[in-house]
Protein backbone atom coordinates (compact mmCIF):
# COMPACT_ATOMS: atom_id res chain seq x y z
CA UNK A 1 0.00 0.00 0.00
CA UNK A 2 1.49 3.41 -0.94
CA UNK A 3 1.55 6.14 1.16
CA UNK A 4 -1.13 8.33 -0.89
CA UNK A 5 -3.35 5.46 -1.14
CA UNK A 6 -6.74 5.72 0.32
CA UNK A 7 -7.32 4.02 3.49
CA UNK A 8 -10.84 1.97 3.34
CA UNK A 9 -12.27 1.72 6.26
CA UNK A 10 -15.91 1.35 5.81
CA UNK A 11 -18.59 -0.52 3.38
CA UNK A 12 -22.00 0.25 3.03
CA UNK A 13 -23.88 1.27 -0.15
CA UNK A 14 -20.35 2.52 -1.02
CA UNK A 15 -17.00 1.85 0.03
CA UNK A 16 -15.75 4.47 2.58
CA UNK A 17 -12.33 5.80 2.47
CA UNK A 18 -9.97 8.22 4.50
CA UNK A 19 -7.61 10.15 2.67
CA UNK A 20 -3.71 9.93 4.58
CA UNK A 21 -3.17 14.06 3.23
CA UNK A 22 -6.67 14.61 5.48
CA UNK A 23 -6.00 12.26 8.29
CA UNK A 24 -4.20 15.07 10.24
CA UNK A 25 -7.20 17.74 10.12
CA UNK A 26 -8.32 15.17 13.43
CA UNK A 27 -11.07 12.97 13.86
CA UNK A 28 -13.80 11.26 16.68
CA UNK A 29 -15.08 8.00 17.08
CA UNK A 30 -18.29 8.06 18.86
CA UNK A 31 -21.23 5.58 20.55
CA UNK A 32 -22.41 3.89 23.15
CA UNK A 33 -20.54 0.80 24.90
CA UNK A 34 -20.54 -2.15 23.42
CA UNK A 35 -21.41 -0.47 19.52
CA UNK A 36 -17.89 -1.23 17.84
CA UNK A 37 -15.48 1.67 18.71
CA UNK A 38 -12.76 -0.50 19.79
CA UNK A 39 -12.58 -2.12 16.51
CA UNK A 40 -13.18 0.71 14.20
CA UNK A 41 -10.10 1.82 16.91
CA UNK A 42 -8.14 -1.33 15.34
CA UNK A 43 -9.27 -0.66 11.99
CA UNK A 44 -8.13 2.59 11.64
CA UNK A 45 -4.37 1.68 13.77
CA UNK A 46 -3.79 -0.62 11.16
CA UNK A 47 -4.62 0.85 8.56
CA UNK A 48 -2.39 3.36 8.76
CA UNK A 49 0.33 1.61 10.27
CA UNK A 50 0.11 -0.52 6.72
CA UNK A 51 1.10 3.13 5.13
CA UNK A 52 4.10 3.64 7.37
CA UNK A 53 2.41 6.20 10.08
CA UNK A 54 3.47 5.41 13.37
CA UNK A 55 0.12 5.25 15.58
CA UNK A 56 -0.06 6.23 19.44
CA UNK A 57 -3.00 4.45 21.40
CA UNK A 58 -4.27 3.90 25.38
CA UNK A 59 -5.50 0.46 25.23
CA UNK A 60 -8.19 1.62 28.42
CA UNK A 61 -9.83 -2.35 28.35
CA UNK A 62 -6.64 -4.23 27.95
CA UNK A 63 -7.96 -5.77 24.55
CA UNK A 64 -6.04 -3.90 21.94
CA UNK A 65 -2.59 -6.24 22.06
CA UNK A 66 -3.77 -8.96 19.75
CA UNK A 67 -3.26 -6.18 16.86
CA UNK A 68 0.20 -7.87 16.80
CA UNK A 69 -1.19 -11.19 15.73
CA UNK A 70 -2.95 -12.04 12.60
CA UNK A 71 -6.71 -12.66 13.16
CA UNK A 72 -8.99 -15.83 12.43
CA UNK A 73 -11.87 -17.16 11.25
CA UNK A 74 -14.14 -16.73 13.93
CA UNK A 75 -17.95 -16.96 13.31
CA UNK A 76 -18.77 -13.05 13.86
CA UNK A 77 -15.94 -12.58 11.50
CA UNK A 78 -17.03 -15.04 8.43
CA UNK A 79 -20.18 -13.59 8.69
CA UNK A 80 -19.06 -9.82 8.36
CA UNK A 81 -16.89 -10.45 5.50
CA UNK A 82 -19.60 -12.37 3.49
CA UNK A 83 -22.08 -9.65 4.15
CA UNK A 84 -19.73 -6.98 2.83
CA UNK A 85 -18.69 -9.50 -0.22
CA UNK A 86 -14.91 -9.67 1.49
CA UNK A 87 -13.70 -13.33 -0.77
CA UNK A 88 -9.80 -11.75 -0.89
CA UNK A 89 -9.63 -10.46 2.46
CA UNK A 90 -5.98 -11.46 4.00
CA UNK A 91 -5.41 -11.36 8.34
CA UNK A 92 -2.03 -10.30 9.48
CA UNK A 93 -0.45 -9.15 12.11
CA UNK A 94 1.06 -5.44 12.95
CA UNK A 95 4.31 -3.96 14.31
CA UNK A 96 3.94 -3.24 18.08
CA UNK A 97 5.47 -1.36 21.34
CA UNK A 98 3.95 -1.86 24.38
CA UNK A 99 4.27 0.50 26.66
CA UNK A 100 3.21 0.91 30.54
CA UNK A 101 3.92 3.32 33.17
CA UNK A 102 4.23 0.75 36.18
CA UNK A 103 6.62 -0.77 33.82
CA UNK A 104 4.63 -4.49 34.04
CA UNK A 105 2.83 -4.98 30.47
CA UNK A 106 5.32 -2.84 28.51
CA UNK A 107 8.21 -0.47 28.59
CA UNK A 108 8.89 1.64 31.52
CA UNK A 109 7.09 5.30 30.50
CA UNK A 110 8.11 8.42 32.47
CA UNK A 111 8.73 12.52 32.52
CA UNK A 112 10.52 14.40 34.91
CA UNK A 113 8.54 16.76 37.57
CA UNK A 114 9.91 19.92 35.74
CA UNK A 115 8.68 18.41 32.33
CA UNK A 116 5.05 18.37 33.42
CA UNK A 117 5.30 21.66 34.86
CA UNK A 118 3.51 23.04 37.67
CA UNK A 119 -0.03 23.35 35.64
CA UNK A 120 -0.75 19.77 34.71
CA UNK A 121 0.67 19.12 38.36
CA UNK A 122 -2.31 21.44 39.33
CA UNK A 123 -4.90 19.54 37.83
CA UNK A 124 -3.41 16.19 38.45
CA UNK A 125 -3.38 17.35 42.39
CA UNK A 126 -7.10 19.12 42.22
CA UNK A 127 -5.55 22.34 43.13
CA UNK A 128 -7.50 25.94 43.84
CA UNK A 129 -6.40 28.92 42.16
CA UNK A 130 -4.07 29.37 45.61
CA UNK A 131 -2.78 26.18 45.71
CA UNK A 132 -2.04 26.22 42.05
CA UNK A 133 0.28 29.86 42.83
CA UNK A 134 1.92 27.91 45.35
CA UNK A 135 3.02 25.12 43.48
CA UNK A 136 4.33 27.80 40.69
CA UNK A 137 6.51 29.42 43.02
CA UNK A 138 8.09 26.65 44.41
CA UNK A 139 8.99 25.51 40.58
CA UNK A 140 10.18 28.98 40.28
CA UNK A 141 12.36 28.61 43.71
CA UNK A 142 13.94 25.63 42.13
CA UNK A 143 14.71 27.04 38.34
CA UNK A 144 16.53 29.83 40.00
CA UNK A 145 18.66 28.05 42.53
CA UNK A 146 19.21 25.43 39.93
CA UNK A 147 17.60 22.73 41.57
CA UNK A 148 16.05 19.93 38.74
CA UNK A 149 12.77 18.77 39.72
CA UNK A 150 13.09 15.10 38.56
CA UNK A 151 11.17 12.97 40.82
CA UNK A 152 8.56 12.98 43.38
CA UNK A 153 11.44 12.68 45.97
CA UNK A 154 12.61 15.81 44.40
CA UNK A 155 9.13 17.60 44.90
CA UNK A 156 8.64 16.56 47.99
CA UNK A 157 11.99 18.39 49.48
CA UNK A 158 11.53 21.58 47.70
CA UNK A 159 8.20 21.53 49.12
CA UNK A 160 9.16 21.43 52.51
CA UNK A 161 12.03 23.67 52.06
CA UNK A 162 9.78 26.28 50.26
CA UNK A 163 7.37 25.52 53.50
CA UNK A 164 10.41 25.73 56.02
CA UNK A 165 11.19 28.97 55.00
CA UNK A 166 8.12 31.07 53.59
CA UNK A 167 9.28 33.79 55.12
CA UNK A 168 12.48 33.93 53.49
CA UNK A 169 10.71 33.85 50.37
CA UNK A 170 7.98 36.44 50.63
CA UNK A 171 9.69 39.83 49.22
CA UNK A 172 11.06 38.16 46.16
CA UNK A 173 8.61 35.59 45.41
CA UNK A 174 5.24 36.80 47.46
CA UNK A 175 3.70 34.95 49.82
CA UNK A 176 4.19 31.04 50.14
CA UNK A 177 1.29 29.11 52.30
CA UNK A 178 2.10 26.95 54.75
CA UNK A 179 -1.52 25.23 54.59
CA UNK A 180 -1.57 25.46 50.61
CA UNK A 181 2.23 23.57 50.66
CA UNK A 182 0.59 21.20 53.54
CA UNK A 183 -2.17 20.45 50.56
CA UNK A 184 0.29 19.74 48.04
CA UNK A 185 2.35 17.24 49.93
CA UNK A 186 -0.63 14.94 50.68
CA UNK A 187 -1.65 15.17 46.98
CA UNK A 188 1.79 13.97 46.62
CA UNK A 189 1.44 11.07 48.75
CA UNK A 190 -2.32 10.39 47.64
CA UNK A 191 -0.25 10.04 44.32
CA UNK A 192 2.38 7.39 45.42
CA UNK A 193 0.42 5.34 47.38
CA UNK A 194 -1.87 4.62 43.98
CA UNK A 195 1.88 4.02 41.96
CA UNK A 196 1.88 7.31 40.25
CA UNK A 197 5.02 8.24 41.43
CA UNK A 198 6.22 5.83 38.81
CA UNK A 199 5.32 8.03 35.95
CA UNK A 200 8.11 10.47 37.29
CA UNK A 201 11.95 9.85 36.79
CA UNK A 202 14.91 8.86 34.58
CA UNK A 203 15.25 7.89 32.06
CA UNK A 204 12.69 10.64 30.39
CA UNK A 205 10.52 9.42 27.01
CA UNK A 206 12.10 10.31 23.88
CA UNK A 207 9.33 11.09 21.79
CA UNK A 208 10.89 9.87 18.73
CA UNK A 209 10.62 6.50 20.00
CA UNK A 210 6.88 6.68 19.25
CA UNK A 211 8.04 7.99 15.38
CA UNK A 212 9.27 4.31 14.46
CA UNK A 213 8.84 1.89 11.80
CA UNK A 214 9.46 -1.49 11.49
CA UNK A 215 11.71 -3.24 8.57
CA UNK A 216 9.11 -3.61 6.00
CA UNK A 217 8.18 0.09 6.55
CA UNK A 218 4.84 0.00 8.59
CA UNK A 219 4.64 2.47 11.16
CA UNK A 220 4.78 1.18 14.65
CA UNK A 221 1.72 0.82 16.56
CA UNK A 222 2.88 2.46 20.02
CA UNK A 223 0.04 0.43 22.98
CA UNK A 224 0.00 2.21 26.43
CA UNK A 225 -1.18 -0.74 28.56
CA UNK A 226 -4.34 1.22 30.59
CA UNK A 227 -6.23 -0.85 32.40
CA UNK A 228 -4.48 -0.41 35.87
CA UNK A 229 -3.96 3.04 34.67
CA UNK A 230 -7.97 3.66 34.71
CA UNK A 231 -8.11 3.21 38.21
CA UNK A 232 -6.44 6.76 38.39
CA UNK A 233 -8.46 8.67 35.36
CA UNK A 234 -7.25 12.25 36.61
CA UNK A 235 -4.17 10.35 35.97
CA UNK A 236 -4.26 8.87 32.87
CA UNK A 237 -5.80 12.06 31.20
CA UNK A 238 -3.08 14.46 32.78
CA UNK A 239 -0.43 11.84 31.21
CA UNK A 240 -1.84 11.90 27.45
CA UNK A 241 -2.00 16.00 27.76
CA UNK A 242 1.28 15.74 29.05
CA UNK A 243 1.91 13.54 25.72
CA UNK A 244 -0.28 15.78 23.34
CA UNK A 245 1.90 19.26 24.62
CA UNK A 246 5.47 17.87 24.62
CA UNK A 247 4.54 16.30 20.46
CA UNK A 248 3.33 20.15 19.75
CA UNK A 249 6.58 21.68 21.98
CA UNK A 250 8.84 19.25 20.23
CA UNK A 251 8.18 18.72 16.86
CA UNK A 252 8.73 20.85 13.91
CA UNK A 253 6.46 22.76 11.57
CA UNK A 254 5.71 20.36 8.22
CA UNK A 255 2.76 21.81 7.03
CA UNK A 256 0.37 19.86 4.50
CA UNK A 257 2.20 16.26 3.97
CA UNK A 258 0.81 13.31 2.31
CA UNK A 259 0.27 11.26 5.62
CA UNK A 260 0.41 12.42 8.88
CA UNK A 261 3.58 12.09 11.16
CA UNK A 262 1.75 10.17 13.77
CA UNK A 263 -1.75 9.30 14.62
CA UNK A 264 -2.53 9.75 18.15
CA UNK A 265 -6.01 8.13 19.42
CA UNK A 266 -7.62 9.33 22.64
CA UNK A 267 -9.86 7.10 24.26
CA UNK A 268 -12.09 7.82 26.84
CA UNK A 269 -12.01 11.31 25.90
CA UNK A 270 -14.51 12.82 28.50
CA UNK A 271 -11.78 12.22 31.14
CA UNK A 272 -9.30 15.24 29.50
CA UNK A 273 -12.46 17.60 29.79
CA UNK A 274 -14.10 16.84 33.08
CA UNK A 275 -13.28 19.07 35.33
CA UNK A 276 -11.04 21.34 33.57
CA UNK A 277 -10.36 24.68 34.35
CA UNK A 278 -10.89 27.02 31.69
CA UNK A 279 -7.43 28.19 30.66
CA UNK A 280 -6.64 24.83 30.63
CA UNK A 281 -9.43 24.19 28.22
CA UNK A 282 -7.99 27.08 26.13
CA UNK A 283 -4.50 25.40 25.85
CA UNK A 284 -6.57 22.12 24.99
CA UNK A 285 -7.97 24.11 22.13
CA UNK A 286 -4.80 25.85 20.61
CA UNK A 287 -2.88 22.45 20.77
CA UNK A 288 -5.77 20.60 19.02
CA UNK A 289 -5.79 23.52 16.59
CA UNK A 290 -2.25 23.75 16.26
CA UNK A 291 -0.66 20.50 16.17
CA UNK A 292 -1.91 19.33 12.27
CA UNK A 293 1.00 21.55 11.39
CA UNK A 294 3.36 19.39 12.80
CA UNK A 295 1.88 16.44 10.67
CA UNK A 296 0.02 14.93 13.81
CA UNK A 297 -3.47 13.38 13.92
CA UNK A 298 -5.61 13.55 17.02
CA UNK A 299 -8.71 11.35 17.10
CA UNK A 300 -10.95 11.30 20.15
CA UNK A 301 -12.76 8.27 21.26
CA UNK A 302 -15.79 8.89 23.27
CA UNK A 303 -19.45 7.26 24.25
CA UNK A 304 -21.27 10.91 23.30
CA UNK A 305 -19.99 13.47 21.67
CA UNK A 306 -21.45 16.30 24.11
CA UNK A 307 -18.37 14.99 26.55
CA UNK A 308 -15.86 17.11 23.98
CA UNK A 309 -16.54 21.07 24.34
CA UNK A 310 -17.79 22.83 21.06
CA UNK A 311 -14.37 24.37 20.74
CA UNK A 312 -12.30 21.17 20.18
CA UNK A 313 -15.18 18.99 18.55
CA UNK A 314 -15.09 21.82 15.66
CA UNK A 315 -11.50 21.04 14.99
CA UNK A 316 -12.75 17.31 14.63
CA UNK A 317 -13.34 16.93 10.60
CA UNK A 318 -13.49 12.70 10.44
CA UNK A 319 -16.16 11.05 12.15
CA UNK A 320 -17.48 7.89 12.90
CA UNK A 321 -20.59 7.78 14.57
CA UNK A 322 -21.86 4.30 16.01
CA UNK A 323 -25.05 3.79 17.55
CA UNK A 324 -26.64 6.04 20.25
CA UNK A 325 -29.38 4.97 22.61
CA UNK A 326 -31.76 7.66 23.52
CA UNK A 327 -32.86 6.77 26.84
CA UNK A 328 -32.74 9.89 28.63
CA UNK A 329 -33.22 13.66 27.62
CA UNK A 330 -29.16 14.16 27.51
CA UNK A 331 -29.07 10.90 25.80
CA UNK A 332 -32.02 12.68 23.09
CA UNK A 333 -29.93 15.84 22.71
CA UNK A 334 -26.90 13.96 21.91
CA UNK A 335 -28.29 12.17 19.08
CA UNK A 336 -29.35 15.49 17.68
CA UNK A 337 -26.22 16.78 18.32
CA UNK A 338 -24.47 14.15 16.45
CA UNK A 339 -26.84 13.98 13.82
CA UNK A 340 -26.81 17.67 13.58
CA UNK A 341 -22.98 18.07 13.34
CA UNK A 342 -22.46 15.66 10.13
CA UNK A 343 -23.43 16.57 6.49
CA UNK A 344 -26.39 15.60 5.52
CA UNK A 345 -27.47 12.90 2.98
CA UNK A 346 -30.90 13.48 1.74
CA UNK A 347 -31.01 9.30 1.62
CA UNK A 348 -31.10 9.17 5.17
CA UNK A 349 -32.41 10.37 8.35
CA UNK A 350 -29.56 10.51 10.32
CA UNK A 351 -31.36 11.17 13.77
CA UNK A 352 -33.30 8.00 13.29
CA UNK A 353 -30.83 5.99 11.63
CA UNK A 354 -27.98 6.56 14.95
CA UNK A 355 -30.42 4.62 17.45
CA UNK A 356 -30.91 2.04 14.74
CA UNK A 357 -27.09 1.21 13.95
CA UNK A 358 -26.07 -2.49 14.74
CA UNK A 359 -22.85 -3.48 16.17
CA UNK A 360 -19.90 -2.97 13.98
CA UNK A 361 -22.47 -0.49 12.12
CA UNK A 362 -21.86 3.43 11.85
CA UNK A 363 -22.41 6.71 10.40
CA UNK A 364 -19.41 7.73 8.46
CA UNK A 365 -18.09 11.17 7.47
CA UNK A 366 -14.73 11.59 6.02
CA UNK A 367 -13.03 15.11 4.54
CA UNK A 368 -12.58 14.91 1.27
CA UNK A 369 -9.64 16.39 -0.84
CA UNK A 370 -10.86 19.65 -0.55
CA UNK A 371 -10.88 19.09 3.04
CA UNK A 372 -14.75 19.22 3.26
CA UNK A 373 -17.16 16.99 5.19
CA UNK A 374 -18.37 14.30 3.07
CA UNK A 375 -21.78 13.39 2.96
CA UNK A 376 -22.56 11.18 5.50
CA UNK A 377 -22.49 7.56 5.04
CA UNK A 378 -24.25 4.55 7.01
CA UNK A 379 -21.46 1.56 6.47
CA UNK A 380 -20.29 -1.13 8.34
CA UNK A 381 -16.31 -1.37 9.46
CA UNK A 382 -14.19 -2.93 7.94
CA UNK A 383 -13.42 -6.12 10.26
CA UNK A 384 -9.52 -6.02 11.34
CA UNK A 385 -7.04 -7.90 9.63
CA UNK A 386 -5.11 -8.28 13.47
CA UNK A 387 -6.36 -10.49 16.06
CA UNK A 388 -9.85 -9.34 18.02
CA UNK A 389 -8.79 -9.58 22.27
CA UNK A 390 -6.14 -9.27 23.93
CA UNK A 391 -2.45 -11.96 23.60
CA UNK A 392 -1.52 -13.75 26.26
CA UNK A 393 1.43 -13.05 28.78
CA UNK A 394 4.07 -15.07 26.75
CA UNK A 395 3.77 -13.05 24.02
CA UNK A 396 3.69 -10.18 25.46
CA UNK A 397 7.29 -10.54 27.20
CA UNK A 398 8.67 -11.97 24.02
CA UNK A 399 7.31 -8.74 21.87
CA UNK A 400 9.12 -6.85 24.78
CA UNK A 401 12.43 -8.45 24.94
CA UNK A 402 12.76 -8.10 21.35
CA UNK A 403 12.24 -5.05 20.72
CA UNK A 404 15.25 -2.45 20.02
CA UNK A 405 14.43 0.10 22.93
CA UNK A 406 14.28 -2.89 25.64
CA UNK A 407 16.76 -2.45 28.10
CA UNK A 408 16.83 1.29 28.11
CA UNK A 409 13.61 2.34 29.70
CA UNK A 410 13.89 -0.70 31.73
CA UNK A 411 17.13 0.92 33.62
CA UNK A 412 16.20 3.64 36.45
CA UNK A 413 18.73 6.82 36.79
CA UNK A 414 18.50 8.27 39.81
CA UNK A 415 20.72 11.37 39.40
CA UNK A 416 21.90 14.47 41.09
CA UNK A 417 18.65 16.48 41.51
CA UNK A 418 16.64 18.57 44.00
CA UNK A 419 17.08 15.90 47.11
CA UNK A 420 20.42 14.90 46.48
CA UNK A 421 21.71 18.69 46.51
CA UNK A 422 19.50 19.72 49.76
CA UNK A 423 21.15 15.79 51.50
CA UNK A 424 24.22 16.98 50.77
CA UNK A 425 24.36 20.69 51.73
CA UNK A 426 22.38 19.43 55.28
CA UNK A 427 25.39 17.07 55.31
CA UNK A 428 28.08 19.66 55.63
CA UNK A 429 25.69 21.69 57.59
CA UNK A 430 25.89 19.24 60.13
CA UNK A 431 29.98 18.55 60.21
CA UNK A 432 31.34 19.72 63.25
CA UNK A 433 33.56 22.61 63.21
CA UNK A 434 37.52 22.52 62.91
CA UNK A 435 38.92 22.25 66.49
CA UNK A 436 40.28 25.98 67.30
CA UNK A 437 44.11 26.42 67.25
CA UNK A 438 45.38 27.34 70.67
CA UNK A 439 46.70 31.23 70.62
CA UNK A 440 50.52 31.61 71.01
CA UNK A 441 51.58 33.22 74.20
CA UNK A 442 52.67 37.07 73.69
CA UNK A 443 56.00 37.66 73.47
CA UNK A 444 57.13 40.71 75.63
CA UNK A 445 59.61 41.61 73.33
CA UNK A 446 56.54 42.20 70.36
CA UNK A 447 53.57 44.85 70.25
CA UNK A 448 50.15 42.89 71.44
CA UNK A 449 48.23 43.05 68.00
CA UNK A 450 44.38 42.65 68.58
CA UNK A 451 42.75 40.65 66.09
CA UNK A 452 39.86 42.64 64.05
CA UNK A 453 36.47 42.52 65.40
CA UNK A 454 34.42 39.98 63.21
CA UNK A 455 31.39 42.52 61.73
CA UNK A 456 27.94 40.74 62.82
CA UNK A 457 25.70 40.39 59.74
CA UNK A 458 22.19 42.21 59.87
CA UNK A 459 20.38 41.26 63.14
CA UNK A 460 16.57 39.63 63.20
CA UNK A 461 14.67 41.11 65.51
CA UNK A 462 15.77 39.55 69.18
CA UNK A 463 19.24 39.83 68.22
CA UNK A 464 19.74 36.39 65.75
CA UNK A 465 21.65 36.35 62.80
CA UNK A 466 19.37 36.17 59.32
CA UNK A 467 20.40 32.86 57.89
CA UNK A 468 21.70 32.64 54.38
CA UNK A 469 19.79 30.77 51.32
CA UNK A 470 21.84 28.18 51.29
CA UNK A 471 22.33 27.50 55.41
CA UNK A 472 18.30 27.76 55.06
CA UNK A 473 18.18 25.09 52.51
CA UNK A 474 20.49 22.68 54.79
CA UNK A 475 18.52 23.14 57.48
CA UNK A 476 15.66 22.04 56.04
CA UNK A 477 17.15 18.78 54.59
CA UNK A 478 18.52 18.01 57.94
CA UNK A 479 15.15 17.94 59.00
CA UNK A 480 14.26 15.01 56.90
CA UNK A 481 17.23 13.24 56.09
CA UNK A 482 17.23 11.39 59.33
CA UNK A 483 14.36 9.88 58.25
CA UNK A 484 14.82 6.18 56.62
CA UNK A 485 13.71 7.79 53.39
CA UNK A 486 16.15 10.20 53.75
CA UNK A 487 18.82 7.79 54.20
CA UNK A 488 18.47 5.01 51.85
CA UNK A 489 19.35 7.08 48.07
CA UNK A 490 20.10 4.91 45.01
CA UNK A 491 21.93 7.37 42.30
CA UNK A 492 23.18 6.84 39.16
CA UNK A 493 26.65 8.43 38.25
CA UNK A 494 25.25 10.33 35.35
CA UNK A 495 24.30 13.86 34.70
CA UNK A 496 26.03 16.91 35.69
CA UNK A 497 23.34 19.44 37.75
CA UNK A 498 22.17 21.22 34.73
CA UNK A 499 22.44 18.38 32.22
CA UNK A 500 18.56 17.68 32.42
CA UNK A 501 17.70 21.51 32.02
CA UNK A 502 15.59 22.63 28.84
């Protein structure tokens, strides 16, 4: 298949295809459970993996692995391709990467604290406005002492340091809250306890890992393993942002290409939206807008397409729209919606026809080459050539070992950051002081030379000396590094202070 070629996807009346030099201009795959998304998913992953695009996807249910194996006869299957008239139709498998942030079902997937910034830390935490400052000036308190934020350990000192000494702060920075920093650190340890401390640390993900393709030229299908990852959704949604923003920081401008870059899927959609602030929602909105110029795809999987704000669903030109049930007044008002966002085919009543859809069955609206809605189209999908459900274990691990990046994400770095610097500055705090010299008797025979009075440093009010950033910061540290956190530290020898720094 050559990279221009149309990618069919659909058969109804007419054969439905998506054209590669459109795929970027976004896309939404919408129904209820249980209607067929998951496979129109598949469909649509291998299809243009077969065209050399590498593909991003969260497999949420845990049944998107068996892509990598070619598919069978199964009855449900026979039966679909002699309804659509399918006699040639060929299974094989696809090139895969599994990926997982607990590091179990896939390669090891992490960012650095400073990567994710203090705004997706926000909403990842649940943060008020004032919580939210807090957090930015303690980021700022680390940039300009030159303290990387790498881990959760990391986060967790400057924290308390920022906490320890507010006061210090407050004319340069403004005003740090001790009960807003109290906040933060038990979002921080809500956070570990459920294993998200694992998404944070060394090595980082290089992005163009994800940009791969295998030796016959099919782009790699890139599988975040989900399911545990669910259990967290505030999680899992800050992560793919987190994903989304670093492919529009990182990659260049390309402009209008023949097939997109990458093709990044987004299921369970509703989970980026819910509960968003609204200048989050804003960035949401400029990097869907903004990203097709760097040649990526961003397709949205959903159950109803009110759970994506007006905004972003404009930006959303391919669509395929599986069956709605109309059970409730939202449910009603959805199906309008959905029916009243596609182009219209005079054939069909599309507000009827979405309650009526079987499984496997959808509405189907592509951009054409003048990058306009096409008429809509009721069509079944394609069944996928790859295996339906997930592989087992075995296969799994062997996929893993194999591949060229195992063995690199597998190896934790743990170097000189934030913690290590404040240990090791409490250390020397703590040394004793150099035994004094004894003074040399005066000689009678020489002047008596008084030594010069040492000049006291500005006095805090009751007479103390003002303590300096850095005996401030050891202080601090000592406070925790007599802890049995504090003590046991596994570093790597690699990485300067700064070598991390963007």
């Amino acid at each position: 298949m050559s990279n221009g070629t149309p990618l069919w996807i659909a058969k109804g009346q007419k054969d439905v295809f998506l054209l590669p030099r459109m795929a970027n201009r976004h896309g939404l795959v919408a129904g209820a459970t249980g209607t067929g998304k998951t496979v129109s998913l598949q469909v649509m992953a291998e299809n243009f993996s077969r065209i050399g695009v590498p593909v991003f996807l969260a497999d949420v249910k845990g049944d998107l692995s068996g892509i990598c194996q070619p598919g069978s006869q199964t009855p449900k299957i026979s039966e679909r391709l002699a309804l659509l008239k399918l006699g040639d139709f060929a299974f094989s498998g696809s090139p895969v990467a599994f990926w997982d942030i607990f590091g179990e079902q896939g390669h090891p997937v992490r960012t650095t604290v400073s990567d994710m910034g203090p705004l997706l830390l926000s909403r990842l935490f649940s943060l008020n406005e004032v919580q939210s400052g807090v957090l930015s000036l303690v980021f700022k308190i680390a940039d300009d002492n030159g303290l990387l934020l790498l881990d959760t350990k990391d986060l967790r000192s400057m924290l308390q340091f920022a906490g320890d000494n507010a006061d210090s702060f407050t004319t340069e920075y403004g005003r740090i809250s001790v009960a807003s920093v109290g906040t933060i650190q038990r979002s921080l340890l809500d956070l570990e306890s459920q294993g998200g401390d694992k998404l944070f640390g060394e090595p980082a993900l290089n992005l163009d890992d994800f940009l791969q393709t295998d030796g016959q030229g099919r782009g790699m299908i890139n599988i975040l393993a989900a399911d545990k990852l669910m259990l967290s959704p505030k999680t899992y949604a800050t992560f793919l942002l987190w994903l989304l923003a670093e492919l529009y920081e990182k990659m260049p401008e390309v402009g209008d290409m023949d097939k997109p870059k990458l093709v990044f899927f987004f299921d369970e959609a509703h989970l980026l939206f819910t509960d968003a602030p609204d200048a989050l929602l804003q960035k949401i909105e400029q990097i869907i807008r903004l990203i097709r110029s760097k040649g990526i795809g961003v397709y949205f999987v959903t159950q109803n397409p009110l759970d994506i704000p007006d905004i972003v669903l404009g930006q959303l030109g391919n669509r395929i729209q599986h069956a709605l049930r109309a059970f409730t007044p939202r449910d009603q008002k959805a199906v309008r919606a959905a029916a009243e966002t596609m182009r219209s085919n005079p054939k069909l009543n599309v507000e009827k026809v979405i309650g009526e859809l079987a499984v496997g069955e959808a509405l189907v609206s592509f951009l054409d080459e003048k990058g306009q809605p096409g008429i809509v189209e009721r069509a079944f999908v394609l069944p996928p050539r790859g295996q339906i459900g997930p592989v087992g274990p075995e296969i799994r691990r062997q996929i893993i070992s194999r591949s060229v990046l195992y063995g690199h994400y597998e190896r934790v770095i743990d170097r000189e950051s934030a913690f290590e610097m404040l240990r090791a500055r409490a250390e020397k705090f703590a040394q004793p002081s150099p035994p004094v010299e004894p003074q040399q008797p005066v000689s009678r025979q020489t002047p008596y030379s008084y030594p010069p009075v040492p000049q006291p440093s500005a006095p805090r009010p009751g007479g103390r000396r003002r303590d300096t950033l850095f005996e401030a910061m050891a202080k601090s540290a000592a406070r925790s590094i007599g802890s049995s956190v504090g003590r046991q530290i596994f570093r790597g020898v690699l990485g300067s202070i700064l070598g991390g720094r963007r």
